[in-house]
C-alpha atoms as a PDB file:
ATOM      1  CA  UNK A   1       0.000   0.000   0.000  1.00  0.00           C
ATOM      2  CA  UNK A   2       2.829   2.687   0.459  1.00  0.00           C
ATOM      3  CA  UNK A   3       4.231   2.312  -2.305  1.00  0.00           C
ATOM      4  CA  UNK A   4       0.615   2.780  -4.370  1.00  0.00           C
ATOM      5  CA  UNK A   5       0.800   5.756  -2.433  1.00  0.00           C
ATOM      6  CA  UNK A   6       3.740   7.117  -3.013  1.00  0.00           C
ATOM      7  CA  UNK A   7       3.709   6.497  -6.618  1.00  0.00           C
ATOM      8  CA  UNK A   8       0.381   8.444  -7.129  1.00  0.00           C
ATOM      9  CA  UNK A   9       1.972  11.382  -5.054  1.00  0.00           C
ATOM     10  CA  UNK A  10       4.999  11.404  -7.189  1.00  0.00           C
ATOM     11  CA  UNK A  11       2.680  11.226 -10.618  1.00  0.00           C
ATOM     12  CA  UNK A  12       0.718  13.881  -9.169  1.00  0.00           C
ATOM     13  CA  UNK A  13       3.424  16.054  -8.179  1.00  0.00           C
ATOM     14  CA  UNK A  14       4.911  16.589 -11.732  1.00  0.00           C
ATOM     15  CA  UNK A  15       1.307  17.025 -13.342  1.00  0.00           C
ATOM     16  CA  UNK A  16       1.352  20.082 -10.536  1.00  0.00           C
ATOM     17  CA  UNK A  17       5.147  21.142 -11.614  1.00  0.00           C
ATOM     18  CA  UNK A  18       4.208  21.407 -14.809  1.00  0.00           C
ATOM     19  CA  UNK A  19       0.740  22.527 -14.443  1.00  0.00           C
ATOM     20  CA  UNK A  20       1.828  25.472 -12.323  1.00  0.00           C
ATOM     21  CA  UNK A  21       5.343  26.010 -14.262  1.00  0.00           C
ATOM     22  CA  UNK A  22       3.503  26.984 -17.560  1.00  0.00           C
ATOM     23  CA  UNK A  23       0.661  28.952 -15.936  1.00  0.00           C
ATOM     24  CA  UNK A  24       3.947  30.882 -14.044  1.00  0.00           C
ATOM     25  CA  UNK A  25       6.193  31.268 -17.416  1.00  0.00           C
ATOM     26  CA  UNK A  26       3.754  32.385 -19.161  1.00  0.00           C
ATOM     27  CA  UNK A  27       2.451  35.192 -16.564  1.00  0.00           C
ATOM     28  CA  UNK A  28       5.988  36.338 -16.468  1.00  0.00           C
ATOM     29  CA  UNK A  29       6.223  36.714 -20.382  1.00  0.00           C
ATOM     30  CA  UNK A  30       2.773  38.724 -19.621  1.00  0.00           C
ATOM     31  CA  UNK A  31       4.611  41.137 -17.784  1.00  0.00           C
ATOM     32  CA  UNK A  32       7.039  41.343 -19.944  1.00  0.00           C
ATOM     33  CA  UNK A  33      10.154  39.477 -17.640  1.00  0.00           C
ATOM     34  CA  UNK A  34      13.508  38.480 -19.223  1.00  0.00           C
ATOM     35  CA  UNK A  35      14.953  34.696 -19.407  1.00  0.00           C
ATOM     36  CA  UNK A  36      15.684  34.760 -15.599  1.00  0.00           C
ATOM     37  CA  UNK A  37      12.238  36.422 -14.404  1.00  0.00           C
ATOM     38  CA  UNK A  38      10.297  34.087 -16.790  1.00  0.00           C
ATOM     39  CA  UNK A  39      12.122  30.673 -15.009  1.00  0.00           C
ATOM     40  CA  UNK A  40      11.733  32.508 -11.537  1.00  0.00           C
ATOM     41  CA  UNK A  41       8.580  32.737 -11.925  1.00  0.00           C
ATOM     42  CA  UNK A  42       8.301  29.268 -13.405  1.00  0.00           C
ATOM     43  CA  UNK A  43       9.864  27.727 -10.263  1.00  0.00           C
ATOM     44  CA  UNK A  44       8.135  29.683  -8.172  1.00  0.00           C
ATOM     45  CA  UNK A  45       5.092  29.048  -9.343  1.00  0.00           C
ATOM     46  CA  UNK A  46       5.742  25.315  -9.588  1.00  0.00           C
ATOM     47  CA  UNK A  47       7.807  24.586  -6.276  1.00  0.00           C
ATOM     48  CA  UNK A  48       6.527  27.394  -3.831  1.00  0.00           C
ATOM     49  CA  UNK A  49       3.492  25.413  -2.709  1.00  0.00           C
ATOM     50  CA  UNK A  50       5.708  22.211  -2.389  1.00  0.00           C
ATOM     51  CA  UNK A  51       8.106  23.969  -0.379  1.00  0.00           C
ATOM     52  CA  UNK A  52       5.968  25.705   1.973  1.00  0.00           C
ATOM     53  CA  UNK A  53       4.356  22.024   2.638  1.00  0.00           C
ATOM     54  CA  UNK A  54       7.855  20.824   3.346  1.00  0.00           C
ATOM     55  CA  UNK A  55       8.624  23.537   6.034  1.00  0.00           C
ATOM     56  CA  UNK A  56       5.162  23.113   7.956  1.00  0.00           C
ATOM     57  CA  UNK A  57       5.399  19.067   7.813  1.00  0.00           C
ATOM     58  CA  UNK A  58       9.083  19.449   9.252  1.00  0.00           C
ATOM     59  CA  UNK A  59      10.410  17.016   6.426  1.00  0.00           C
ATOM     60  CA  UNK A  60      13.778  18.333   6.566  1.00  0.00           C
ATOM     61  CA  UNK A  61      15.221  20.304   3.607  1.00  0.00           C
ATOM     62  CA  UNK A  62      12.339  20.725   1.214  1.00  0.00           C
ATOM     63  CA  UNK A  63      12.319  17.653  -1.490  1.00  0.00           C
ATOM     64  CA  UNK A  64      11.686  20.219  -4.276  1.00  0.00           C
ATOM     65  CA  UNK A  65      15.585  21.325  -3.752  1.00  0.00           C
ATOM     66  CA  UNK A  66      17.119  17.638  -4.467  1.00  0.00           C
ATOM     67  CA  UNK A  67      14.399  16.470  -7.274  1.00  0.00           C
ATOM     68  CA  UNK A  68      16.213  16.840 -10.420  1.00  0.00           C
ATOM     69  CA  UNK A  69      13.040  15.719 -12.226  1.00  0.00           C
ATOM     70  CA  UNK A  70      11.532  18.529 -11.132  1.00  0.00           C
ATOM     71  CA  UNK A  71      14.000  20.912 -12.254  1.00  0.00           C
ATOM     72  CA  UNK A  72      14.092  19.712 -15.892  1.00  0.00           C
ATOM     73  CA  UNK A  73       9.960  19.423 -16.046  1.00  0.00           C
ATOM     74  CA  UNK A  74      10.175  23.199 -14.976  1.00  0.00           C
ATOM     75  CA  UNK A  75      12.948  24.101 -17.379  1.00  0.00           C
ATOM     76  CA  UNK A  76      11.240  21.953 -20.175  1.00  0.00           C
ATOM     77  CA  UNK A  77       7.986  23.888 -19.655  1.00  0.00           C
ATOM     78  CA  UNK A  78       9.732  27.215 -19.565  1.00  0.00           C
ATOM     79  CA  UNK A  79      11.111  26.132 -23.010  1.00  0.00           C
ATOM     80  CA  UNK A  80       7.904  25.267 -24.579  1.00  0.00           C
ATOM     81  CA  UNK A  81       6.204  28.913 -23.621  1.00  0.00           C
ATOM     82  CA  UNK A  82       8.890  30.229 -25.306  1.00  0.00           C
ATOM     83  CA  UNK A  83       8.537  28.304 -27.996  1.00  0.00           C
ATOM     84  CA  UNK A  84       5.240  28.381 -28.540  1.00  0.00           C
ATOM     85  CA  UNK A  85       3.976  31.259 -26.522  1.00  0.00           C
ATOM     86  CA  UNK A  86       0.626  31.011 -28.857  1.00  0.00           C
ATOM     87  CA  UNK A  87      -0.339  28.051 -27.414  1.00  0.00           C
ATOM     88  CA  UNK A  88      -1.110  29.885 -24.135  1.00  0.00           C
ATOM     89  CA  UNK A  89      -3.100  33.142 -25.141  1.00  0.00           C
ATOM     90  CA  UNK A  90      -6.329  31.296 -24.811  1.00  0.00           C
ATOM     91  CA  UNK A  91      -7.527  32.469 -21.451  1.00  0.00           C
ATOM     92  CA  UNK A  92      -9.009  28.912 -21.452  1.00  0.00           C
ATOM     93  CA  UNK A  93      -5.839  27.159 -21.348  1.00  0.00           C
ATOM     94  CA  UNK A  94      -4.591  28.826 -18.741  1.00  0.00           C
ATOM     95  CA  UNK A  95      -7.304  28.872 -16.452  1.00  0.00           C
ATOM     96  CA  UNK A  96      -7.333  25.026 -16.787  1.00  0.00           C
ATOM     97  CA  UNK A  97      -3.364  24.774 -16.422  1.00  0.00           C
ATOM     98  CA  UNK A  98      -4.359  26.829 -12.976  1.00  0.00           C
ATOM     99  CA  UNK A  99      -7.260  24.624 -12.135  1.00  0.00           C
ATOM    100  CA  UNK A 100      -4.880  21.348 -12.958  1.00  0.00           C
ATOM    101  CA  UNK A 101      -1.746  22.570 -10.791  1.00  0.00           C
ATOM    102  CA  UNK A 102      -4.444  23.123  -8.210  1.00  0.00           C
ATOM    103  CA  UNK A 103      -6.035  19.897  -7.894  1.00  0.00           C
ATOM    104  CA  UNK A 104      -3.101  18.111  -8.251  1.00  0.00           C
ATOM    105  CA  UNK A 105      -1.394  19.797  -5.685  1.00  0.00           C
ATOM    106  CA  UNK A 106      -4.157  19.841  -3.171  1.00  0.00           C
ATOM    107  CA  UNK A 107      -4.772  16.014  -3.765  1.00  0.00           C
ATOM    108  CA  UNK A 108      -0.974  15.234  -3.450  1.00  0.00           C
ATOM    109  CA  UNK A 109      -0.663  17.250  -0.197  1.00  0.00           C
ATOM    110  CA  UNK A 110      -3.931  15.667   1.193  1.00  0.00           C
ATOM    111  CA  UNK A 111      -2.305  12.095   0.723  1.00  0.00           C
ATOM    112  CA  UNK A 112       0.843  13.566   2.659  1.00  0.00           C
ATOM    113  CA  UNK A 113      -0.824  14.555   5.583  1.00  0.00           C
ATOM    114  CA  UNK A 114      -3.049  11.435   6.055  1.00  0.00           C
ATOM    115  CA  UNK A 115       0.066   9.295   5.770  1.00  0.00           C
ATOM    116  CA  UNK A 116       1.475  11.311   8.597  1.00  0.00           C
ATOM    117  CA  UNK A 117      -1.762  11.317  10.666  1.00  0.00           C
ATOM    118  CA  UNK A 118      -3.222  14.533  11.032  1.00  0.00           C
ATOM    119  CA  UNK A 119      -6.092  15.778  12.395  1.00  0.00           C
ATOM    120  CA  UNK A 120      -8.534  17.068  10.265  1.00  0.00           C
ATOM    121  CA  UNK A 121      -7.919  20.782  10.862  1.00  0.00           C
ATOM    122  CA  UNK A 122      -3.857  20.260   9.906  1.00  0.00           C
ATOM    123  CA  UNK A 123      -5.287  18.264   6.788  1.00  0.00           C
ATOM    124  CA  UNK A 124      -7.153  20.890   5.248  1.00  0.00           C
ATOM    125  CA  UNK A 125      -4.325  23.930   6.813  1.00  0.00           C
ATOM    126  CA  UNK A 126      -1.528  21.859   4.834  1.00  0.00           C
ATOM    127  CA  UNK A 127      -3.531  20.654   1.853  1.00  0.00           C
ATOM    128  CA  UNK A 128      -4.715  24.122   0.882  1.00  0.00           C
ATOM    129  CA  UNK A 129      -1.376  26.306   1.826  1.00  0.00           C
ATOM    130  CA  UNK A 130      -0.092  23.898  -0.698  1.00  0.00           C
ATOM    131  CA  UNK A 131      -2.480  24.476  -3.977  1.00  0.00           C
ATOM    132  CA  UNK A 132      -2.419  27.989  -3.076  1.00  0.00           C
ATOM    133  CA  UNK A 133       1.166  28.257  -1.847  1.00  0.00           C
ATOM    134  CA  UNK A 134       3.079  28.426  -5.408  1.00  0.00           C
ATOM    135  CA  UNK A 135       0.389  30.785  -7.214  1.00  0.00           C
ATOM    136  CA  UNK A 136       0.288  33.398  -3.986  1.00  0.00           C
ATOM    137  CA  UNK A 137       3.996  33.826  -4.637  1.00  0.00           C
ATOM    138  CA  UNK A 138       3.864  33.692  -8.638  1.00  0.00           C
ATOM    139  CA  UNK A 139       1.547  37.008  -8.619  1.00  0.00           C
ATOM    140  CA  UNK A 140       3.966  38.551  -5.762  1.00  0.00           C
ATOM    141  CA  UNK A 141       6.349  38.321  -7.935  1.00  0.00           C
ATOM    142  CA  UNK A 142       4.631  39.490 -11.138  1.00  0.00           C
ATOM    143  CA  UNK A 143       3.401  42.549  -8.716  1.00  0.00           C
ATOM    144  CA  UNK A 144      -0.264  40.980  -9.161  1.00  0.00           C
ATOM    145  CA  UNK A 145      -2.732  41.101  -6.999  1.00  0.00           C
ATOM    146  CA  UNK A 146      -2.692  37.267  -5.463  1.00  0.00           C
ATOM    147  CA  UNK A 147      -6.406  35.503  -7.123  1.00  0.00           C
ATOM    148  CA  UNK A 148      -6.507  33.756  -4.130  1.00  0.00           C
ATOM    149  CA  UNK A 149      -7.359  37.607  -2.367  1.00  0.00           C
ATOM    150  CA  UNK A 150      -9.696  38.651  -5.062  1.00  0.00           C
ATOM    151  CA  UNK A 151     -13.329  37.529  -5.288  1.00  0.00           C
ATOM    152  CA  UNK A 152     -12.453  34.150  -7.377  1.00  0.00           C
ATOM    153  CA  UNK A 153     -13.272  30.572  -5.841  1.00  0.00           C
ATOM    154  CA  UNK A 154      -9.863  29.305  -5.379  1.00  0.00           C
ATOM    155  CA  UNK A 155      -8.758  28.107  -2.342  1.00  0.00           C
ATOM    156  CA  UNK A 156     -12.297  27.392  -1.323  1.00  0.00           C
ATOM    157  CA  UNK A 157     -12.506  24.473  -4.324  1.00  0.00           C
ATOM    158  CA  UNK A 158      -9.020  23.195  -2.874  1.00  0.00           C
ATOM    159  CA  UNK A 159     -10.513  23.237   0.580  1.00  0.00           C
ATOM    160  CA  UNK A 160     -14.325  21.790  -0.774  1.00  0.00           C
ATOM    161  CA  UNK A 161     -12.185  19.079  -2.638  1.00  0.00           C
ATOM    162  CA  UNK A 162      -9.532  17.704   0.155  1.00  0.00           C
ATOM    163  CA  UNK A 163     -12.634  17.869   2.816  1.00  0.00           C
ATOM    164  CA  UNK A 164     -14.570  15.181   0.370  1.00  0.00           C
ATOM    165  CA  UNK A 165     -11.873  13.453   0.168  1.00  0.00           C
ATOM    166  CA  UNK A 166     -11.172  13.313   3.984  1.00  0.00           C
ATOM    167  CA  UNK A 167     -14.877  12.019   4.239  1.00  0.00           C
ATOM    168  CA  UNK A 168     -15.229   9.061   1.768  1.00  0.00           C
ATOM    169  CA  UNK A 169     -11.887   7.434   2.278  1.00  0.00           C
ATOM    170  CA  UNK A 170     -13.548   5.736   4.927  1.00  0.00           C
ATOM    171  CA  UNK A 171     -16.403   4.536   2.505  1.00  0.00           C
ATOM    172  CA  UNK A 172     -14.535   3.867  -0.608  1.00  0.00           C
ATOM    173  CA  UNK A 173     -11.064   2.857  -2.023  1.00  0.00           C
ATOM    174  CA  UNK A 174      -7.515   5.363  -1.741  1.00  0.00           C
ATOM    175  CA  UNK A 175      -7.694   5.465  -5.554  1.00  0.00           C
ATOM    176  CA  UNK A 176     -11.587   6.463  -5.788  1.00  0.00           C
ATOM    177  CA  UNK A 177     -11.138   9.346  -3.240  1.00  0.00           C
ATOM    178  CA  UNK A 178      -8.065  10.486  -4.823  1.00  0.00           C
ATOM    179  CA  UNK A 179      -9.661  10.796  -8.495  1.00  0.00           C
ATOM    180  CA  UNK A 180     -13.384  11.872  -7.752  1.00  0.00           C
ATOM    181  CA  UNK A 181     -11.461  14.705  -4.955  1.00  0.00           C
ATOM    182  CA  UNK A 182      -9.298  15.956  -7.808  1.00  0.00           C
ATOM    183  CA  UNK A 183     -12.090  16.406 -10.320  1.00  0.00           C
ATOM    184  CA  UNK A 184     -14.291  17.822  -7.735  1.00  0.00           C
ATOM    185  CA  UNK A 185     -11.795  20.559  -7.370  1.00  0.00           C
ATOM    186  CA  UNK A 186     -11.145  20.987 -10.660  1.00  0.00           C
ATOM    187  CA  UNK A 187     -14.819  21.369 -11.422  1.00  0.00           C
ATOM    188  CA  UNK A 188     -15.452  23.950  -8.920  1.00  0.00           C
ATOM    189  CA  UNK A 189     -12.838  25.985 -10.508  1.00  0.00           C
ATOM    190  CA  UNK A 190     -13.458  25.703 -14.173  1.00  0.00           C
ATOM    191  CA  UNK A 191     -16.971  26.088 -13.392  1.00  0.00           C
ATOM    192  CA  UNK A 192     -17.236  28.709 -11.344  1.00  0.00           C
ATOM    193  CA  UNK A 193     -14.600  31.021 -13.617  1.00  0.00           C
ATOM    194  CA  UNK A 194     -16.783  30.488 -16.326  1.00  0.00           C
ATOM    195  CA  UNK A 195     -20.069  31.505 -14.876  1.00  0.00           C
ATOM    196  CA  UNK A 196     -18.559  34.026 -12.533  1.00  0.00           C
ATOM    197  CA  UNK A 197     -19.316  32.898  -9.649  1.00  0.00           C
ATOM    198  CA  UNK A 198     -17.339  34.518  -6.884  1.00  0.00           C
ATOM    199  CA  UNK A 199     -17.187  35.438  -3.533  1.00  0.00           C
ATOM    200  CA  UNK A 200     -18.842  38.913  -2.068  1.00  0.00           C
ATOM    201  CA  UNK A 201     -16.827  41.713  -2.152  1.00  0.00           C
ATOM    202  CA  UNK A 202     -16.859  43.904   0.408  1.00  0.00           C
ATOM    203  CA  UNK A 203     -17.384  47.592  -0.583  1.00  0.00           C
ATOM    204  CA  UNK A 204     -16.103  50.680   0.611  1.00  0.00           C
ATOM    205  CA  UNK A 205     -19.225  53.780   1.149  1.00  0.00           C
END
Protein backbone atom coordinates (compact mmCIF):
# COMPACT_ATOMS: atom_id res chain seq x y z
CA UNK A 1 0.00 0.00 0.00
CA UNK A 2 2.83 2.69 0.46
CA UNK A 3 4.23 2.31 -2.30
CA UNK A 4 0.61 2.78 -4.37
CA UNK A 5 0.80 5.76 -2.43
CA UNK A 6 3.74 7.12 -3.01
CA UNK A 7 3.71 6.50 -6.62
CA UNK A 8 0.38 8.44 -7.13
CA UNK A 9 1.97 11.38 -5.05
CA UNK A 10 5.00 11.40 -7.19
CA UNK A 11 2.68 11.23 -10.62
CA UNK A 12 0.72 13.88 -9.17
CA UNK A 13 3.42 16.05 -8.18
CA UNK A 14 4.91 16.59 -11.73
CA UNK A 15 1.31 17.03 -13.34
CA UNK A 16 1.35 20.08 -10.54
CA UNK A 17 5.15 21.14 -11.61
CA UNK A 18 4.21 21.41 -14.81
CA UNK A 19 0.74 22.53 -14.44
CA UNK A 20 1.83 25.47 -12.32
CA UNK A 21 5.34 26.01 -14.26
CA UNK A 22 3.50 26.98 -17.56
CA UNK A 23 0.66 28.95 -15.94
CA UNK A 24 3.95 30.88 -14.04
CA UNK A 25 6.19 31.27 -17.42
CA UNK A 26 3.75 32.38 -19.16
CA UNK A 27 2.45 35.19 -16.56
CA UNK A 28 5.99 36.34 -16.47
CA UNK A 29 6.22 36.71 -20.38
CA UNK A 30 2.77 38.72 -19.62
CA UNK A 31 4.61 41.14 -17.78
CA UNK A 32 7.04 41.34 -19.94
CA UNK A 33 10.15 39.48 -17.64
CA UNK A 34 13.51 38.48 -19.22
CA UNK A 35 14.95 34.70 -19.41
CA UNK A 36 15.68 34.76 -15.60
CA UNK A 37 12.24 36.42 -14.40
CA UNK A 38 10.30 34.09 -16.79
CA UNK A 39 12.12 30.67 -15.01
CA UNK A 40 11.73 32.51 -11.54
CA UNK A 41 8.58 32.74 -11.92
CA UNK A 42 8.30 29.27 -13.41
CA UNK A 43 9.86 27.73 -10.26
CA UNK A 44 8.14 29.68 -8.17
CA UNK A 45 5.09 29.05 -9.34
CA UNK A 46 5.74 25.31 -9.59
CA UNK A 47 7.81 24.59 -6.28
CA UNK A 48 6.53 27.39 -3.83
CA UNK A 49 3.49 25.41 -2.71
CA UNK A 50 5.71 22.21 -2.39
CA UNK A 51 8.11 23.97 -0.38
CA UNK A 52 5.97 25.70 1.97
CA UNK A 53 4.36 22.02 2.64
CA UNK A 54 7.86 20.82 3.35
CA UNK A 55 8.62 23.54 6.03
CA UNK A 56 5.16 23.11 7.96
CA UNK A 57 5.40 19.07 7.81
CA UNK A 58 9.08 19.45 9.25
CA UNK A 59 10.41 17.02 6.43
CA UNK A 60 13.78 18.33 6.57
CA UNK A 61 15.22 20.30 3.61
CA UNK A 62 12.34 20.72 1.21
CA UNK A 63 12.32 17.65 -1.49
CA UNK A 64 11.69 20.22 -4.28
CA UNK A 65 15.58 21.33 -3.75
CA UNK A 66 17.12 17.64 -4.47
CA UNK A 67 14.40 16.47 -7.27
CA UNK A 68 16.21 16.84 -10.42
CA UNK A 69 13.04 15.72 -12.23
CA UNK A 70 11.53 18.53 -11.13
CA UNK A 71 14.00 20.91 -12.25
CA UNK A 72 14.09 19.71 -15.89
CA UNK A 73 9.96 19.42 -16.05
CA UNK A 74 10.18 23.20 -14.98
CA UNK A 75 12.95 24.10 -17.38
CA UNK A 76 11.24 21.95 -20.17
CA UNK A 77 7.99 23.89 -19.66
CA UNK A 78 9.73 27.21 -19.57
CA UNK A 79 11.11 26.13 -23.01
CA UNK A 80 7.90 25.27 -24.58
CA UNK A 81 6.20 28.91 -23.62
CA UNK A 82 8.89 30.23 -25.31
CA UNK A 83 8.54 28.30 -28.00
CA UNK A 84 5.24 28.38 -28.54
CA UNK A 85 3.98 31.26 -26.52
CA UNK A 86 0.63 31.01 -28.86
CA UNK A 87 -0.34 28.05 -27.41
CA UNK A 88 -1.11 29.88 -24.13
CA UNK A 89 -3.10 33.14 -25.14
CA UNK A 90 -6.33 31.30 -24.81
CA UNK A 91 -7.53 32.47 -21.45
CA UNK A 92 -9.01 28.91 -21.45
CA UNK A 93 -5.84 27.16 -21.35
CA UNK A 94 -4.59 28.83 -18.74
CA UNK A 95 -7.30 28.87 -16.45
CA UNK A 96 -7.33 25.03 -16.79
CA UNK A 97 -3.36 24.77 -16.42
CA UNK A 98 -4.36 26.83 -12.98
CA UNK A 99 -7.26 24.62 -12.14
CA UNK A 100 -4.88 21.35 -12.96
CA UNK A 101 -1.75 22.57 -10.79
CA UNK A 102 -4.44 23.12 -8.21
CA UNK A 103 -6.03 19.90 -7.89
CA UNK A 104 -3.10 18.11 -8.25
CA UNK A 105 -1.39 19.80 -5.68
CA UNK A 106 -4.16 19.84 -3.17
CA UNK A 107 -4.77 16.01 -3.76
CA UNK A 108 -0.97 15.23 -3.45
CA UNK A 109 -0.66 17.25 -0.20
CA UNK A 110 -3.93 15.67 1.19
CA UNK A 111 -2.31 12.10 0.72
CA UNK A 112 0.84 13.57 2.66
CA UNK A 113 -0.82 14.56 5.58
CA UNK A 114 -3.05 11.43 6.05
CA UNK A 115 0.07 9.30 5.77
CA UNK A 116 1.47 11.31 8.60
CA UNK A 117 -1.76 11.32 10.67
CA UNK A 118 -3.22 14.53 11.03
CA UNK A 119 -6.09 15.78 12.39
CA UNK A 120 -8.53 17.07 10.26
CA UNK A 121 -7.92 20.78 10.86
CA UNK A 122 -3.86 20.26 9.91
CA UNK A 123 -5.29 18.26 6.79
CA UNK A 124 -7.15 20.89 5.25
CA UNK A 125 -4.33 23.93 6.81
CA UNK A 126 -1.53 21.86 4.83
CA UNK A 127 -3.53 20.65 1.85
CA UNK A 128 -4.72 24.12 0.88
CA UNK A 129 -1.38 26.31 1.83
CA UNK A 130 -0.09 23.90 -0.70
CA UNK A 131 -2.48 24.48 -3.98
CA UNK A 132 -2.42 27.99 -3.08
CA UNK A 133 1.17 28.26 -1.85
CA UNK A 134 3.08 28.43 -5.41
CA UNK A 135 0.39 30.78 -7.21
CA UNK A 136 0.29 33.40 -3.99
CA UNK A 137 4.00 33.83 -4.64
CA UNK A 138 3.86 33.69 -8.64
CA UNK A 139 1.55 37.01 -8.62
CA UNK A 140 3.97 38.55 -5.76
CA UNK A 141 6.35 38.32 -7.94
CA UNK A 142 4.63 39.49 -11.14
CA UNK A 143 3.40 42.55 -8.72
CA UNK A 144 -0.26 40.98 -9.16
CA UNK A 145 -2.73 41.10 -7.00
CA UNK A 146 -2.69 37.27 -5.46
CA UNK A 147 -6.41 35.50 -7.12
CA UNK A 148 -6.51 33.76 -4.13
CA UNK A 149 -7.36 37.61 -2.37
CA UNK A 150 -9.70 38.65 -5.06
CA UNK A 151 -13.33 37.53 -5.29
CA UNK A 152 -12.45 34.15 -7.38
CA UNK A 153 -13.27 30.57 -5.84
CA UNK A 154 -9.86 29.31 -5.38
CA UNK A 155 -8.76 28.11 -2.34
CA UNK A 156 -12.30 27.39 -1.32
CA UNK A 157 -12.51 24.47 -4.32
CA UNK A 158 -9.02 23.19 -2.87
CA UNK A 159 -10.51 23.24 0.58
CA UNK A 160 -14.33 21.79 -0.77
CA UNK A 161 -12.19 19.08 -2.64
CA UNK A 162 -9.53 17.70 0.16
CA UNK A 163 -12.63 17.87 2.82
CA UNK A 164 -14.57 15.18 0.37
CA UNK A 165 -11.87 13.45 0.17
CA UNK A 166 -11.17 13.31 3.98
CA UNK A 167 -14.88 12.02 4.24
CA UNK A 168 -15.23 9.06 1.77
CA UNK A 169 -11.89 7.43 2.28
CA UNK A 170 -13.55 5.74 4.93
CA UNK A 171 -16.40 4.54 2.51
CA UNK A 172 -14.53 3.87 -0.61
CA UNK A 173 -11.06 2.86 -2.02
CA UNK A 174 -7.51 5.36 -1.74
CA UNK A 175 -7.69 5.46 -5.55
CA UNK A 176 -11.59 6.46 -5.79
CA UNK A 177 -11.14 9.35 -3.24
CA UNK A 178 -8.07 10.49 -4.82
CA UNK A 179 -9.66 10.80 -8.49
CA UNK A 180 -13.38 11.87 -7.75
CA UNK A 181 -11.46 14.71 -4.95
CA UNK A 182 -9.30 15.96 -7.81
CA UNK A 183 -12.09 16.41 -10.32
CA UNK A 184 -14.29 17.82 -7.74
CA UNK A 185 -11.80 20.56 -7.37
CA UNK A 186 -11.15 20.99 -10.66
CA UNK A 187 -14.82 21.37 -11.42
CA UNK A 188 -15.45 23.95 -8.92
CA UNK A 189 -12.84 25.99 -10.51
CA UNK A 190 -13.46 25.70 -14.17
CA UNK A 191 -16.97 26.09 -13.39
CA UNK A 192 -17.24 28.71 -11.34
CA UNK A 193 -14.60 31.02 -13.62
CA UNK A 194 -16.78 30.49 -16.33
CA UNK A 195 -20.07 31.51 -14.88
CA UNK A 196 -18.56 34.03 -12.53
CA UNK A 197 -19.32 32.90 -9.65
CA UNK A 198 -17.34 34.52 -6.88
CA UNK A 199 -17.19 35.44 -3.53
CA UNK A 200 -18.84 38.91 -2.07
CA UNK A 201 -16.83 41.71 -2.15
CA UNK A 202 -16.86 43.90 0.41
CA UNK A 203 -17.38 47.59 -0.58
CA UNK A 204 -16.10 50.68 0.61
CA UNK A 205 -19.22 53.78 1.15
Amino acid sequence: MFSFQTGIVSIFEYIGVVSFALFGAYTAMQRRMDLFGVTVLAFTGACGGGILRDVIMDVGVPVFFSSYGTVLLVLASVALVAAFPGLFRAQWVLLALDALGLSFFAVDAGIKAIQLHYNFLQFVFVSVITAVGGGILRDMFAQKVPVIFKSDIYALAAAAGVTYMWFVLPHISLGAAVNTAIALIFAIRMVSAYFHINLPVIKRH
